[in-house]
PDB file of N, CA and C in Angstrom:
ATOM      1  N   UNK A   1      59.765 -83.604 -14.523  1.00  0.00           N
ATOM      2  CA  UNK A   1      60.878 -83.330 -13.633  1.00  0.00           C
ATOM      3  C   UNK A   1      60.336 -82.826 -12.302  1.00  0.00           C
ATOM      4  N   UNK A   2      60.745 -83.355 -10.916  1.00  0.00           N
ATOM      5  CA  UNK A   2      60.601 -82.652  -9.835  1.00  0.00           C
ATOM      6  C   UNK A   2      60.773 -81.621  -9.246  1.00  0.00           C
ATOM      7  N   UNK A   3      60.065 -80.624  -9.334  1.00  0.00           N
ATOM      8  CA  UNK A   3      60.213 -79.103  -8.490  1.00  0.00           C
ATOM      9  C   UNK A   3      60.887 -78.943  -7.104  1.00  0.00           C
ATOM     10  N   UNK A   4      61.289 -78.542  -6.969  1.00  0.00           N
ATOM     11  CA  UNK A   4      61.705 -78.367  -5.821  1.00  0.00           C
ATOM     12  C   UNK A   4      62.148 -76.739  -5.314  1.00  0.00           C
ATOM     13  N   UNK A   5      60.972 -75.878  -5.223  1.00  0.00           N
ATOM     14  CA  UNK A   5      60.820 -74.658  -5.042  1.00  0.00           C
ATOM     15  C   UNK A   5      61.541 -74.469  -3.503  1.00  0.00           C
ATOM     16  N   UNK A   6      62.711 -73.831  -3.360  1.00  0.00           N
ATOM     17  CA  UNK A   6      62.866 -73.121  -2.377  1.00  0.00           C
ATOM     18  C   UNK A   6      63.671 -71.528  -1.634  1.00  0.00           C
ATOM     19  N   UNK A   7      63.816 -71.527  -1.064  1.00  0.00           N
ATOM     20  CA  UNK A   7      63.810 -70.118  -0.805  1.00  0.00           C
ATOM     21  C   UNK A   7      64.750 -69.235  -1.648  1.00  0.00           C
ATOM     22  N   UNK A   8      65.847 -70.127  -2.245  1.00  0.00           N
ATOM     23  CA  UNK A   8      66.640 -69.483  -3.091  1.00  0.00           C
ATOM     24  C   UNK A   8      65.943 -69.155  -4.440  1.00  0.00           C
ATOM     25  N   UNK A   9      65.084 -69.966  -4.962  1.00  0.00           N
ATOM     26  CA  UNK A   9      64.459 -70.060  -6.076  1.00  0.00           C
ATOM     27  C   UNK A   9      63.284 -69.356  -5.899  1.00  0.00           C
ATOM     28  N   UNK A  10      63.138 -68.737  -4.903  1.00  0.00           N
ATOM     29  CA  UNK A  10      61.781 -68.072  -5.000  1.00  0.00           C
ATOM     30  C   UNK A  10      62.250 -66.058  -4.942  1.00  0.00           C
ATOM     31  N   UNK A  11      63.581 -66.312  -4.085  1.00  0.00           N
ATOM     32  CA  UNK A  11      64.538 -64.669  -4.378  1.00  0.00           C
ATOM     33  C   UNK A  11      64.350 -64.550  -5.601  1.00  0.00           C
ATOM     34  N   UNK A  12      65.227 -65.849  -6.324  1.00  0.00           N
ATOM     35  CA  UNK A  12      65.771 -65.210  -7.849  1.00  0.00           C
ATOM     36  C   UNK A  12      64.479 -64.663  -8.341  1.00  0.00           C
ATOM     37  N   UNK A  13      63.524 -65.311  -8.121  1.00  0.00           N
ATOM     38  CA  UNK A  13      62.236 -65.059  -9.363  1.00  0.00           C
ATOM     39  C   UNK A  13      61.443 -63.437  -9.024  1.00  0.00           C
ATOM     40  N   UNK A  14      61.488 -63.569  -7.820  1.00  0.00           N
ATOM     41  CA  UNK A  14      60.602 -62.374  -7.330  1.00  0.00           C
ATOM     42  C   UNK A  14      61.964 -61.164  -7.635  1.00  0.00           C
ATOM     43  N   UNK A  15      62.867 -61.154  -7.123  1.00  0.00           N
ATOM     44  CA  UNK A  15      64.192 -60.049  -7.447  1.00  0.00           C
ATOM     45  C   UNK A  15      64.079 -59.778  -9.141  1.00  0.00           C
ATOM     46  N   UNK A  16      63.969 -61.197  -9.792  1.00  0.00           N
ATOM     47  CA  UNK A  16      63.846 -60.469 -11.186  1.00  0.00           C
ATOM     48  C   UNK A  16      62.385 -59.693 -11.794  1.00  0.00           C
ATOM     49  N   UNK A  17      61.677 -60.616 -11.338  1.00  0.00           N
ATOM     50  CA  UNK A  17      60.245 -59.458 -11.805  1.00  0.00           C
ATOM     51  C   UNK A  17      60.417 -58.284 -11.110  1.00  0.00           C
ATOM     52  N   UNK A  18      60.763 -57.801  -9.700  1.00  0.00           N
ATOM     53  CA  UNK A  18      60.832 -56.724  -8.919  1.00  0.00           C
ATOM     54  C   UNK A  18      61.664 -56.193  -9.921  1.00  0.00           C
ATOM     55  N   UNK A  19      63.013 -56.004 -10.727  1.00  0.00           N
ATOM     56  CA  UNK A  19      63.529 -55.629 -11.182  1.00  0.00           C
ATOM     57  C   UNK A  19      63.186 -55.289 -12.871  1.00  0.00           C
ATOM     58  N   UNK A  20      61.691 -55.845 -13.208  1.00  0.00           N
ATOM     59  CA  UNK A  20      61.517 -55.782 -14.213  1.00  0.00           C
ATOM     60  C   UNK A  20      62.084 -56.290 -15.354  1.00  0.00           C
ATOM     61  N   UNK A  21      63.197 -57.597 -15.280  1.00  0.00           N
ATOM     62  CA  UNK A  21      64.182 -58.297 -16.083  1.00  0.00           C
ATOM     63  C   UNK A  21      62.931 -59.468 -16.647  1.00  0.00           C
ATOM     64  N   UNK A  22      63.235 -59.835 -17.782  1.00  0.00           N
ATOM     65  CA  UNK A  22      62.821 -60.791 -18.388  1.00  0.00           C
ATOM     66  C   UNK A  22      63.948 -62.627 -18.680  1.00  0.00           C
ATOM     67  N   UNK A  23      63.232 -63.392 -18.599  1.00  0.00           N
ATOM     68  CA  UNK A  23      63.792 -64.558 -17.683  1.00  0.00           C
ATOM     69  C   UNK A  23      65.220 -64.380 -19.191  1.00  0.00           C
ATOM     70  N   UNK A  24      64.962 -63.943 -20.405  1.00  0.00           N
ATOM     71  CA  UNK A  24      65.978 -63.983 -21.201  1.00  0.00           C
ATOM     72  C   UNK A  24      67.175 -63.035 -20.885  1.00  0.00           C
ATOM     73  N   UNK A  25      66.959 -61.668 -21.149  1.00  0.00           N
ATOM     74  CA  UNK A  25      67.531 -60.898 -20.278  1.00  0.00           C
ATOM     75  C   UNK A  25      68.794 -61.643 -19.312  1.00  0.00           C
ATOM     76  N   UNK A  26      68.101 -62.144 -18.053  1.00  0.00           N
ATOM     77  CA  UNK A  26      69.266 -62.457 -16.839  1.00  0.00           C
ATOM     78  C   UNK A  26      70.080 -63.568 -17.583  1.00  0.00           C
ATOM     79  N   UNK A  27      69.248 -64.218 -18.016  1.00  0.00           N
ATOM     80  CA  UNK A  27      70.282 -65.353 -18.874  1.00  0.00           C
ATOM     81  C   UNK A  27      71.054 -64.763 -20.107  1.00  0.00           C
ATOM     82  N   UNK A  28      71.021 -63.850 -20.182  1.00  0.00           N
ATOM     83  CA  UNK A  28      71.672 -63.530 -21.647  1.00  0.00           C
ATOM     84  C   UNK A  28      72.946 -62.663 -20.415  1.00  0.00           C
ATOM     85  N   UNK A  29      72.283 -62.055 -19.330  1.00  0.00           N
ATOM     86  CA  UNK A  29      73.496 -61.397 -18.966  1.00  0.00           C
ATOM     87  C   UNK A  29      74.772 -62.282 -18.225  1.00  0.00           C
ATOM     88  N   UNK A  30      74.281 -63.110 -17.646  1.00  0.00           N
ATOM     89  CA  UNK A  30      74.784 -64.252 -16.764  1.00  0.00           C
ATOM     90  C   UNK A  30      75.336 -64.793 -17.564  1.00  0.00           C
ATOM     91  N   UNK A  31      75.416 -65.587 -19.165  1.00  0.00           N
ATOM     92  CA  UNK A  31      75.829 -66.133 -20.341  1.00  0.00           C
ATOM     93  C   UNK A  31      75.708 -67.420 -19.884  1.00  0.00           C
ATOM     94  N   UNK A  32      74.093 -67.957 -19.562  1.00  0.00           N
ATOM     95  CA  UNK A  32      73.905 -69.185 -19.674  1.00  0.00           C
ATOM     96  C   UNK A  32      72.726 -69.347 -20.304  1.00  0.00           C
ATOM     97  N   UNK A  33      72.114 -70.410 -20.938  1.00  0.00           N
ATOM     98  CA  UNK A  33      71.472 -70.890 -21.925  1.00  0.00           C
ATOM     99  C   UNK A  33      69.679 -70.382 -21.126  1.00  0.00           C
ATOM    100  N   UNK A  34      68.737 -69.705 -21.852  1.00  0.00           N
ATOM    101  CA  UNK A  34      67.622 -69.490 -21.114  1.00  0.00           C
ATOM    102  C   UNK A  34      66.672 -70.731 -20.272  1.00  0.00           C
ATOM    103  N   UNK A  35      67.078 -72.286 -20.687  1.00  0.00           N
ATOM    104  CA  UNK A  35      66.383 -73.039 -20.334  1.00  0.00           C
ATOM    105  C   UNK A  35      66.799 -73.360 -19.127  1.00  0.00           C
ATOM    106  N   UNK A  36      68.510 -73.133 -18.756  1.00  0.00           N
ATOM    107  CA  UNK A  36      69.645 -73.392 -17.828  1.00  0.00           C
ATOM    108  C   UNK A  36      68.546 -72.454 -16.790  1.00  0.00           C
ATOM    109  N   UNK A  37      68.543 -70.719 -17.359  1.00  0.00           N
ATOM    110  CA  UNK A  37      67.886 -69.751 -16.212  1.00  0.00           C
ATOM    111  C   UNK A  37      66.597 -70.822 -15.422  1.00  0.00           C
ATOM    112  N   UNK A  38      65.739 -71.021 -16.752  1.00  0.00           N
ATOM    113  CA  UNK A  38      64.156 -71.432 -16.388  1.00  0.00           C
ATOM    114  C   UNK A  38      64.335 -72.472 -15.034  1.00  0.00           C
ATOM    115  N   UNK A  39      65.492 -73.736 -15.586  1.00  0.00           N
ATOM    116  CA  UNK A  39      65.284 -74.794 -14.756  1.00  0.00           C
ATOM    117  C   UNK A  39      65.654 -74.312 -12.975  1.00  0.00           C
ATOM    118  N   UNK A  40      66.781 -73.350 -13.188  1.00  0.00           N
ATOM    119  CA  UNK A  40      66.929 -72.869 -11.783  1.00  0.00           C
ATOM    120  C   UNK A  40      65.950 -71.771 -11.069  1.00  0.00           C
ATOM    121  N   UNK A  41      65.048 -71.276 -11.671  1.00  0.00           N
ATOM    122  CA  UNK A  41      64.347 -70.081 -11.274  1.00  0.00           C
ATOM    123  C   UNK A  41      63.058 -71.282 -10.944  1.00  0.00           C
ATOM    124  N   UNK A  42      62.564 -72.469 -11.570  1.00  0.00           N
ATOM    125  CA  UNK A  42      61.517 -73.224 -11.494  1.00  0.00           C
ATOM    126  C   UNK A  42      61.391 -73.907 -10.161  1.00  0.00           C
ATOM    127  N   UNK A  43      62.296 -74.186 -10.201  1.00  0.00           N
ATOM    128  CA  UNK A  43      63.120 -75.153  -8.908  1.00  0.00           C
ATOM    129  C   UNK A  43      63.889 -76.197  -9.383  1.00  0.00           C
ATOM    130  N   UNK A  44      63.791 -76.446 -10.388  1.00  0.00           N
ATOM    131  CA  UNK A  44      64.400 -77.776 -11.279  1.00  0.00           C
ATOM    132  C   UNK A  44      65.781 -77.881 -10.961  1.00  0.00           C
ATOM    133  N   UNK A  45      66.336 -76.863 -10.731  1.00  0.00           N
ATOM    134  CA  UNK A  45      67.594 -77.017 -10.536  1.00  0.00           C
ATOM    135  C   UNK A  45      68.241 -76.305  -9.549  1.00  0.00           C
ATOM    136  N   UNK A  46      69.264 -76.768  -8.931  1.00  0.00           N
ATOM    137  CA  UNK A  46      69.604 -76.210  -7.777  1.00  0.00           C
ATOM    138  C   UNK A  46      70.762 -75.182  -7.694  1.00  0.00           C
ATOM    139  N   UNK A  47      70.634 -74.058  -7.324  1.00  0.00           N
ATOM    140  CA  UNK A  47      71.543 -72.697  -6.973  1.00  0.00           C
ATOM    141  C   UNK A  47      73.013 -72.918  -7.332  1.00  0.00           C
ATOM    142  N   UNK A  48      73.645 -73.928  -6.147  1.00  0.00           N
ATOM    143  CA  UNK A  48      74.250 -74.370  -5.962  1.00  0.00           C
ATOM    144  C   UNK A  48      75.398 -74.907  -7.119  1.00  0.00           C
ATOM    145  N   UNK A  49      74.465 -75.609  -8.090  1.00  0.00           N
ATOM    146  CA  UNK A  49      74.751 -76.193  -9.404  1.00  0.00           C
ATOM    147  C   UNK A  49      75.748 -75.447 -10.373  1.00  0.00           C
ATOM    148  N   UNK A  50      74.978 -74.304  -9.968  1.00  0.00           N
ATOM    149  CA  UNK A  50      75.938 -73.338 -11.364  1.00  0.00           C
ATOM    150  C   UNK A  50      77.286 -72.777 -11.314  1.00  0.00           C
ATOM    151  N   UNK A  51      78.078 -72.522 -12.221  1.00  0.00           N
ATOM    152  CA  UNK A  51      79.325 -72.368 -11.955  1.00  0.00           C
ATOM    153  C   UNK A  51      79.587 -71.104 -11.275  1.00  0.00           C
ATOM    154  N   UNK A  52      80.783 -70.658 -10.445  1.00  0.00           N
ATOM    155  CA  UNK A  52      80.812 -69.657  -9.466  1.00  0.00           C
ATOM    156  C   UNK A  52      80.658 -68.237 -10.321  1.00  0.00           C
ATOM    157  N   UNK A  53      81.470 -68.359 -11.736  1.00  0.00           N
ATOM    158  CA  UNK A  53      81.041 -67.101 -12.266  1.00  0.00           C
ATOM    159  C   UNK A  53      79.733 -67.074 -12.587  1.00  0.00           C
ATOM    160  N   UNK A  54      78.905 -67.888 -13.395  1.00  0.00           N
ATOM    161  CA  UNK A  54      77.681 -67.519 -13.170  1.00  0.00           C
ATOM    162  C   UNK A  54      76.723 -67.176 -12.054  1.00  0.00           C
ATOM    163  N   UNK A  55      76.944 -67.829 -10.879  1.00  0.00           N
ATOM    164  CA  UNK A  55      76.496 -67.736  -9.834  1.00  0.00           C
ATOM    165  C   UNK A  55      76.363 -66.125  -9.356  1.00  0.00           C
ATOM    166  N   UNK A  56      78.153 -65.776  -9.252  1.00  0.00           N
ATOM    167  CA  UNK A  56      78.345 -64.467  -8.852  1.00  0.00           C
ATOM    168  C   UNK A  56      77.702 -63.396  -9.965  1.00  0.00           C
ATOM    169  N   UNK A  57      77.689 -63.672 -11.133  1.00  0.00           N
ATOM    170  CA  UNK A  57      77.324 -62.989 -12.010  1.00  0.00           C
ATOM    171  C   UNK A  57      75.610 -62.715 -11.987  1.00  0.00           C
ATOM    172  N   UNK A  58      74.817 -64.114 -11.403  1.00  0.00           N
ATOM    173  CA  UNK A  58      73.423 -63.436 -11.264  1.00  0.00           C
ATOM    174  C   UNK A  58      73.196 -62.652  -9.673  1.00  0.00           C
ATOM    175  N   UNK A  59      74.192 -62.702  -9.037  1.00  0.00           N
ATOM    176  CA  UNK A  59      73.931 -61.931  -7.555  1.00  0.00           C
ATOM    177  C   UNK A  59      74.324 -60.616  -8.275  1.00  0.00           C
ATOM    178  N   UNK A  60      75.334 -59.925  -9.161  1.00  0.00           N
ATOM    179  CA  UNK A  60      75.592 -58.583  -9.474  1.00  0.00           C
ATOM    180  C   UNK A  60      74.111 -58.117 -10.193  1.00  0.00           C
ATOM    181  N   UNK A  61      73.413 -59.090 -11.358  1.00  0.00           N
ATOM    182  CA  UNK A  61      72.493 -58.807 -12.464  1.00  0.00           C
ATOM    183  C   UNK A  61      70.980 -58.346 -11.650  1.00  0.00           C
ATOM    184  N   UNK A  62      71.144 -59.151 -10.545  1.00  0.00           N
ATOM    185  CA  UNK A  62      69.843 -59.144  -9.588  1.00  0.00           C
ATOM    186  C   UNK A  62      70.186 -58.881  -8.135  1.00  0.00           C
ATOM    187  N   UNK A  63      71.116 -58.022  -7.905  1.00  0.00           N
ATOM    188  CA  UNK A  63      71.766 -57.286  -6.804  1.00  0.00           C
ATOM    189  C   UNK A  63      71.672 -57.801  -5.709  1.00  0.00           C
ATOM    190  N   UNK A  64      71.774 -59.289  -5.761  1.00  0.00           N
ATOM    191  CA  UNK A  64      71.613 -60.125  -4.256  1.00  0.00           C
ATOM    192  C   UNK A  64      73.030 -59.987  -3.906  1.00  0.00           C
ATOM    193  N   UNK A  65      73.170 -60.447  -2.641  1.00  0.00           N
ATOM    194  CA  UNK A  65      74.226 -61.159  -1.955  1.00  0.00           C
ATOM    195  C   UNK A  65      74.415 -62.007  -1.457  1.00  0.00           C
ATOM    196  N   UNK A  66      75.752 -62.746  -2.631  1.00  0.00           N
ATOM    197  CA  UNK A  66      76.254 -64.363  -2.460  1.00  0.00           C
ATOM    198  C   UNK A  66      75.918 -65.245  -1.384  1.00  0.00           C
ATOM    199  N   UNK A  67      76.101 -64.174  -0.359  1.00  0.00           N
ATOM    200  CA  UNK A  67      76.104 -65.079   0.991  1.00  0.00           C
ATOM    201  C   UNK A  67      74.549 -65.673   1.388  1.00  0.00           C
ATOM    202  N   UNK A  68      73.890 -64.211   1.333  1.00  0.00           N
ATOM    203  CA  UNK A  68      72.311 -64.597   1.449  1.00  0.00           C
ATOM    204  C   UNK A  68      71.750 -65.467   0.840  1.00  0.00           C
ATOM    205  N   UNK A  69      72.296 -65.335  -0.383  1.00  0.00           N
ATOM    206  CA  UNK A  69      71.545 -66.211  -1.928  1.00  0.00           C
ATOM    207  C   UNK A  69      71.885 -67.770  -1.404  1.00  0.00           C
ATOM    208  N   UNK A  70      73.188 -67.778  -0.980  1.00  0.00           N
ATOM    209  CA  UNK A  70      73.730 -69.112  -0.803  1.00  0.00           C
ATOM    210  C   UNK A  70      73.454 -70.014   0.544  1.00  0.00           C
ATOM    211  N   UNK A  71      73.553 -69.030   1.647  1.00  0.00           N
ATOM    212  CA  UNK A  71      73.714 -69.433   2.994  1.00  0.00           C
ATOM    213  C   UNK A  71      72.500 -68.800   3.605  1.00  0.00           C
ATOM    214  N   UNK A  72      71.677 -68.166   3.233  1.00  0.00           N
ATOM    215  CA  UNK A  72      70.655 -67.676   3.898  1.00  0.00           C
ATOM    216  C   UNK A  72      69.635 -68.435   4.130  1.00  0.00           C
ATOM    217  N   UNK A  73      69.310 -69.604   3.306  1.00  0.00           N
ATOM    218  CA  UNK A  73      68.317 -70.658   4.201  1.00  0.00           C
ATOM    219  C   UNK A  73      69.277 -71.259   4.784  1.00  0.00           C
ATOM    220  N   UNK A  74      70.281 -71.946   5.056  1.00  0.00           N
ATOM    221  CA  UNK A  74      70.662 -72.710   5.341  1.00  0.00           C
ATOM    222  C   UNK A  74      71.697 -72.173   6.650  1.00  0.00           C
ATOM    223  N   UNK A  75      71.500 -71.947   7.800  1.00  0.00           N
ATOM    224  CA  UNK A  75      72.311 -71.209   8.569  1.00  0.00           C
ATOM    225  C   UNK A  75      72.897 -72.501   9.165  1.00  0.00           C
ATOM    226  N   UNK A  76      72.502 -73.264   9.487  1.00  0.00           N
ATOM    227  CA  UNK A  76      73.170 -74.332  10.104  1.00  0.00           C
ATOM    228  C   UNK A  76      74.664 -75.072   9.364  1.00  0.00           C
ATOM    229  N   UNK A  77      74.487 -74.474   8.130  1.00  0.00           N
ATOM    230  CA  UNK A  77      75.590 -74.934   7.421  1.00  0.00           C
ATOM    231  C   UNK A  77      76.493 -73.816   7.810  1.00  0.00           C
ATOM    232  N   UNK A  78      76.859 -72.698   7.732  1.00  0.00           N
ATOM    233  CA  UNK A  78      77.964 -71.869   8.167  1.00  0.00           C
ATOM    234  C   UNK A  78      77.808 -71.890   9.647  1.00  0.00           C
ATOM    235  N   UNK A  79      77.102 -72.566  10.382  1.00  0.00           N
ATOM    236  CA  UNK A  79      77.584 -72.741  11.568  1.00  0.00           C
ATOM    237  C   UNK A  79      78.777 -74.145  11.734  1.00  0.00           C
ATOM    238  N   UNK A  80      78.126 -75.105  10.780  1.00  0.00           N
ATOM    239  CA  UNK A  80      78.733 -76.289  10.720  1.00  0.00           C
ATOM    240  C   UNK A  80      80.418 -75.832   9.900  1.00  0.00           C
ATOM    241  N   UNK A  81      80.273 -75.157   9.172  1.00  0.00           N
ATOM    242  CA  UNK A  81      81.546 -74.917   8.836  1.00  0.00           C
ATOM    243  C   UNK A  81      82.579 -74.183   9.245  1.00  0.00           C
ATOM    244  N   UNK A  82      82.161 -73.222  10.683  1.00  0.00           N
ATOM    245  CA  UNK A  82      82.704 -72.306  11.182  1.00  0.00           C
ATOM    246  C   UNK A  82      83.149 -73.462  12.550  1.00  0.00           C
ATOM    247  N   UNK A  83      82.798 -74.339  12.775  1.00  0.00           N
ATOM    248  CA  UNK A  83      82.654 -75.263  13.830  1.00  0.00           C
ATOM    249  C   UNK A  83      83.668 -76.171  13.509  1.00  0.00           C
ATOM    250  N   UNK A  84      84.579 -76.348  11.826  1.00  0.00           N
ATOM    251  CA  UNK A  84      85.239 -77.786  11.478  1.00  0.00           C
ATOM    252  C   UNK A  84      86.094 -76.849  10.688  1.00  0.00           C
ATOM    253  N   UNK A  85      86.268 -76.143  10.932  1.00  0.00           N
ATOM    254  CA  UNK A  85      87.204 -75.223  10.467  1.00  0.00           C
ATOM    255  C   UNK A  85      88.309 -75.184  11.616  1.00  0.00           C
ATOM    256  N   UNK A  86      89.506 -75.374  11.196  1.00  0.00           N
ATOM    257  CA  UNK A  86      91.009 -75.310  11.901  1.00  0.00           C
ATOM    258  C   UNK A  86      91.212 -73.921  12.336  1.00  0.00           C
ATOM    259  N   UNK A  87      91.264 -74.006  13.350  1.00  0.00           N
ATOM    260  CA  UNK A  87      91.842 -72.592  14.386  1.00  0.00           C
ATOM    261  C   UNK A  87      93.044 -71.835  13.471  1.00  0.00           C
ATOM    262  N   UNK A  88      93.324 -70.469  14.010  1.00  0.00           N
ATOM    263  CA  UNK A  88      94.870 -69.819  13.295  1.00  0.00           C
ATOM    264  C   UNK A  88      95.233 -70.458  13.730  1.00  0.00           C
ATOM    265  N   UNK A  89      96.492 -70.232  12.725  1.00  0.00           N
ATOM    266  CA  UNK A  89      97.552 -71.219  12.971  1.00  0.00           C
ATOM    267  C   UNK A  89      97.596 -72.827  12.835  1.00  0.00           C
ATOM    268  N   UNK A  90      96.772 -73.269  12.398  1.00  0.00           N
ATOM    269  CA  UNK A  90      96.836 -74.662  12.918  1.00  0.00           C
ATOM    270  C   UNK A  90      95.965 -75.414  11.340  1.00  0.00           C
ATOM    271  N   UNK A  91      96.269 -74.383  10.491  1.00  0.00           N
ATOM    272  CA  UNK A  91      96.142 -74.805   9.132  1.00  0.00           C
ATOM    273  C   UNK A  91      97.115 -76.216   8.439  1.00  0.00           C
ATOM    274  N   UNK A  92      98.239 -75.628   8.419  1.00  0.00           N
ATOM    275  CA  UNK A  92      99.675 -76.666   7.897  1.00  0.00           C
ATOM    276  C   UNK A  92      99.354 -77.775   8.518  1.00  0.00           C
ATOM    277  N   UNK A  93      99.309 -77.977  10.527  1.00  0.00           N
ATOM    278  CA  UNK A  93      99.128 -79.058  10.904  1.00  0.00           C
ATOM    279  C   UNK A  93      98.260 -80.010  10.238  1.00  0.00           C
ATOM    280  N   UNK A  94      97.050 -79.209  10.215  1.00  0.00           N
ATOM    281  CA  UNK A  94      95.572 -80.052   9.849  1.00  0.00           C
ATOM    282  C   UNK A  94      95.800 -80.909   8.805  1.00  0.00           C
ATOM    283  N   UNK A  95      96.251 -80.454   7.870  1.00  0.00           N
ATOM    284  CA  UNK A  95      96.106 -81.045   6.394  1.00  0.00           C
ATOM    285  C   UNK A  95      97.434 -81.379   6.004  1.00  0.00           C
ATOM    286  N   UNK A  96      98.539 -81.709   7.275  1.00  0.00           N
ATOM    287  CA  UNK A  96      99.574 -82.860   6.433  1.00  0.00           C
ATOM    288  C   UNK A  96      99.099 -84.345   6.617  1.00  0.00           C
ATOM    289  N   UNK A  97      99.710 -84.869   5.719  1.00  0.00           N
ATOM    290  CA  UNK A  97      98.766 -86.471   5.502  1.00  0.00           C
ATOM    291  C   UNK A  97     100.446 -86.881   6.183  1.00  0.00           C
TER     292      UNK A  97
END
């Protein structure tokens, strides 16, 4: 399988050894399968992937924040979304078909 180590995957891993958690541990607290943890902590799998409660659930277990975890390499994306995002008010308009 292709690695694909990046900055999110390199938080989780270092936050959990810094924290002294064992890769079973976060997965047992998060309530996903330990191989599920491995493939996302490896790079195998991407952040992104996992469902929002789990997601949110390993930012509480390993005291990150969502935003960082999520949007912190990627700044160009909450620029892009702050950029195509409908002004107040102008929600209802946008999205009648």
């Amino acid at each position: 399988m292709n690695r694909l180590i990046t900055r999110e995957h390199e938080i989780i891993r270092q936050t959990r050894i810094r924290l002294g958690l064992s890769q079973q541990q976060v997965a047992t607290l998060i309530s996903i399968q330990i191989r599920q943890y491995q493939r996302l902590e490896y790079g195998e799998s991407d952040v992104q992937k996992l469902g929002m409660r789990a997601g949110l659930s390993l930012c509480i277990v390993l005291e990150l924040d969502p935003y960082d975890l999520i949007f912190g390499a990627h700044p160009e994306m909450v620029e892009d979304l702050k950029r195509r995002r409908p002004a107040k008010g102008n929600l209802k308009k946008r999205h009648k078909s």
